[in-house]
N, C-alpha and C. Protein backbone atom coordinates (compact mmCIF):
# COMPACT_ATOMS: atom_id res chain seq x y z
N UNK A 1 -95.32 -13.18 -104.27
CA UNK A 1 -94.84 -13.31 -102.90
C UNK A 1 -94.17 -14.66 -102.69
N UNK A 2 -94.91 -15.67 -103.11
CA UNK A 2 -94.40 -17.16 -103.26
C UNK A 2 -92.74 -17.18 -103.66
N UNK A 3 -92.83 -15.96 -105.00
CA UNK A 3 -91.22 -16.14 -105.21
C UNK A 3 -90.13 -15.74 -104.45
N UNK A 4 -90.94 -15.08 -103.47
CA UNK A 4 -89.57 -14.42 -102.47
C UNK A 4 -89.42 -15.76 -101.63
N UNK A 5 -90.09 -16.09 -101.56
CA UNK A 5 -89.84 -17.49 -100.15
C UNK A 5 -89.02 -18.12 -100.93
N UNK A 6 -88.57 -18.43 -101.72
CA UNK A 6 -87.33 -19.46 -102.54
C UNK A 6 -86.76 -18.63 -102.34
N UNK A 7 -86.41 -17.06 -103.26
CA UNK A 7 -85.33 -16.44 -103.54
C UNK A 7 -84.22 -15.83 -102.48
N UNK A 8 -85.20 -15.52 -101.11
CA UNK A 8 -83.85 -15.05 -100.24
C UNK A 8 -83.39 -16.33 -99.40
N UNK A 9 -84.23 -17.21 -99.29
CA UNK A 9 -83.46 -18.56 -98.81
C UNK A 9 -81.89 -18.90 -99.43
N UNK A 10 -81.99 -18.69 -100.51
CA UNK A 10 -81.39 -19.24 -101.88
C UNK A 10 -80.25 -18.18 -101.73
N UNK A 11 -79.99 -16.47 -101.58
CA UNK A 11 -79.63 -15.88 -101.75
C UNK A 11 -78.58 -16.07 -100.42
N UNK A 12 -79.13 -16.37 -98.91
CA UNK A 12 -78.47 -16.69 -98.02
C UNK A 12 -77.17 -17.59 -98.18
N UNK A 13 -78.29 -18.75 -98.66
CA UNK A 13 -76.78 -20.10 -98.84
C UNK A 13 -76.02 -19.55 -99.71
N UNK A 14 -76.24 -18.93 -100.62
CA UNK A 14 -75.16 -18.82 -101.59
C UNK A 14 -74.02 -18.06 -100.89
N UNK A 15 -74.59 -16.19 -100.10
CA UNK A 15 -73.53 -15.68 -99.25
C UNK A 15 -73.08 -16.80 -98.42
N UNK A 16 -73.45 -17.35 -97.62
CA UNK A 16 -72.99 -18.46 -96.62
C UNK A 16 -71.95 -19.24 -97.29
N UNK A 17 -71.90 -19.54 -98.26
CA UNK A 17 -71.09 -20.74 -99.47
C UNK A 17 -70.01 -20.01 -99.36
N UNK A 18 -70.05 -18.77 -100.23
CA UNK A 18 -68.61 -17.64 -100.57
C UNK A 18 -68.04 -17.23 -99.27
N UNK A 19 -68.51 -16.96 -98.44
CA UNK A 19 -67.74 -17.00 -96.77
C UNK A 19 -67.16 -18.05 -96.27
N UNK A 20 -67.88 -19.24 -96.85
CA UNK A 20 -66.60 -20.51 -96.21
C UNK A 20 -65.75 -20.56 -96.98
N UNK A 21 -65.70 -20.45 -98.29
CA UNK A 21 -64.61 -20.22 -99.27
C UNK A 21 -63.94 -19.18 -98.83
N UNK A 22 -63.68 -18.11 -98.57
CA UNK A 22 -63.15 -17.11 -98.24
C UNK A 22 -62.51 -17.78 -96.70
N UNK A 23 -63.26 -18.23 -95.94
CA UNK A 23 -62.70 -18.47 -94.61
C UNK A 23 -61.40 -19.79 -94.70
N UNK A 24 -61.96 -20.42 -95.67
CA UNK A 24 -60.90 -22.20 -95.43
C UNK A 24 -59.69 -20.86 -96.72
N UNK A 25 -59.77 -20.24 -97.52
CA UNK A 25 -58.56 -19.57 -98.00
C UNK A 25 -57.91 -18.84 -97.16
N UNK A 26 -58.37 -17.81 -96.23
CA UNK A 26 -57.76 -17.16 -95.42
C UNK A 26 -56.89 -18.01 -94.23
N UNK A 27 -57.66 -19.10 -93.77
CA UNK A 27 -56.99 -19.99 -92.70
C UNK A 27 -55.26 -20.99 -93.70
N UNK A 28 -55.84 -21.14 -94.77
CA UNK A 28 -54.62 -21.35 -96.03
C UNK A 28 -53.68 -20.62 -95.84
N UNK A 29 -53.73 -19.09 -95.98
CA UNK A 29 -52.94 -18.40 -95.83
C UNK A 29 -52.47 -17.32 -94.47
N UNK A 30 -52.82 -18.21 -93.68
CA UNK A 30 -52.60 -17.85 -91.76
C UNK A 30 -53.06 -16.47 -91.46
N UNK A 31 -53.75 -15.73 -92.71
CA UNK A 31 -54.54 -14.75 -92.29
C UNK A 31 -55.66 -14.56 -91.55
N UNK A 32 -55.83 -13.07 -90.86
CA UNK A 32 -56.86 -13.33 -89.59
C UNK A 32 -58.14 -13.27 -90.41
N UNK A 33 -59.46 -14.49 -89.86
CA UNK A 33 -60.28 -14.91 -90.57
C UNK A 33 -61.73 -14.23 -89.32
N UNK A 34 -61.24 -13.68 -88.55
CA UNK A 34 -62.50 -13.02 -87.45
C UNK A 34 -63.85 -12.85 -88.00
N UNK A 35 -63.71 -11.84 -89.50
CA UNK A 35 -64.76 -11.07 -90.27
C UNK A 35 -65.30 -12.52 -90.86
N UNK A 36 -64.73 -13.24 -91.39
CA UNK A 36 -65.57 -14.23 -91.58
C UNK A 36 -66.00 -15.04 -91.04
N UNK A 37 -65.80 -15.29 -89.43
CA UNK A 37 -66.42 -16.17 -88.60
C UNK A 37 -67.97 -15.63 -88.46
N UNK A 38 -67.61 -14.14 -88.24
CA UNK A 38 -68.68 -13.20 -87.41
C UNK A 38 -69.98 -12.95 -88.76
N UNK A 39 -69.28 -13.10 -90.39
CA UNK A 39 -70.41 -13.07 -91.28
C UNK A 39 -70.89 -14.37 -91.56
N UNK A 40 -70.28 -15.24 -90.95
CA UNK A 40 -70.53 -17.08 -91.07
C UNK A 40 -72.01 -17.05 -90.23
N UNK A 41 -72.12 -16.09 -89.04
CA UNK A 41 -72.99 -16.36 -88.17
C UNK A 41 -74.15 -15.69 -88.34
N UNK A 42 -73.86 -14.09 -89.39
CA UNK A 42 -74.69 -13.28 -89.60
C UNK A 42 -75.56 -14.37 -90.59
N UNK A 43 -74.83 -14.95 -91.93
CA UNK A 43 -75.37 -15.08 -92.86
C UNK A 43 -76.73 -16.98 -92.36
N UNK A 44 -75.91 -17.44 -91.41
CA UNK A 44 -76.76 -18.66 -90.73
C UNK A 44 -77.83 -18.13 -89.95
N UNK A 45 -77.61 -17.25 -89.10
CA UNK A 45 -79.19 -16.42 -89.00
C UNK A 45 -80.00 -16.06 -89.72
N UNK A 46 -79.79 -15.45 -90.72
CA UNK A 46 -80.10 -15.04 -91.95
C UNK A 46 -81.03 -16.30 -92.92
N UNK A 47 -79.94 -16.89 -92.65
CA UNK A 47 -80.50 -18.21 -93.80
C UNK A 47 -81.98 -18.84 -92.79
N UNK A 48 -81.49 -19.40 -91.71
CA UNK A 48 -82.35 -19.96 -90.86
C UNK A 48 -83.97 -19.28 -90.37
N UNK A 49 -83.82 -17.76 -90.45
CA UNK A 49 -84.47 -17.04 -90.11
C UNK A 49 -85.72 -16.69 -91.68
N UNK A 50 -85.10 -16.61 -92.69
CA UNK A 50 -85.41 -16.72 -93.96
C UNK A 50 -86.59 -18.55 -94.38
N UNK A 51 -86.05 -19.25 -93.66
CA UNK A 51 -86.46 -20.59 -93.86
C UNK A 51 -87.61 -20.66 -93.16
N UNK A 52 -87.55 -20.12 -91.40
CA UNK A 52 -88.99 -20.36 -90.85
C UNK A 52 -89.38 -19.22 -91.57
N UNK A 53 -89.65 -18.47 -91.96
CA UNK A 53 -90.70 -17.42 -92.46
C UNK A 53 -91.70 -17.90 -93.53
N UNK A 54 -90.35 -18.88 -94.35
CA UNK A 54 -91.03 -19.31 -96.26
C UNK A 54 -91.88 -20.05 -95.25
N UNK A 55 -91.49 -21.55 -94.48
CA UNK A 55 -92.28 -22.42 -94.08
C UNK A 55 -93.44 -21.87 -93.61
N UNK A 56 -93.48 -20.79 -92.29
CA UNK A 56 -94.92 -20.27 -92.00
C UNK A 56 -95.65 -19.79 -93.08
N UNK A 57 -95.18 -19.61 -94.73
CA UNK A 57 -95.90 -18.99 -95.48
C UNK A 57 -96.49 -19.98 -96.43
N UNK A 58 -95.85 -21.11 -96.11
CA UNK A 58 -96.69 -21.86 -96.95
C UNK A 58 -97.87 -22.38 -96.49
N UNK A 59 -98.08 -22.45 -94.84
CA UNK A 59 -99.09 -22.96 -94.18
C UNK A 59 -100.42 -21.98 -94.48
């Protein structure tokens, strides 16, 4: 169980990482970047939401 508290933390930032890459390329190329604002926000919930859980689990 311990290992999930690292692994989807971990799994978040990484989606979160490849969406800003995707977003600063699309804004490069004056393409509309909407889908990646809106998965920028999914994946920071995600991450953040993932983080208090590990922390309450370590207590």
């Amino acid at each position: 169980m311990e290992l999930f508290m690292f692994i989807i933390p971990t799994v978040f930032s990484i989606l979160w990482f490849y969406n800003l890459v995707q977003l600063i390329d699309k804004v490069k190329q004056g393409k509309s970047y909407h889908n990646q604002k809106v998965l920028g926000c999914a994946w920071s919930a995600g991450f953040t939401l993932s983080m208090v859980f590990s922390f309450m689990g370590l207590h």
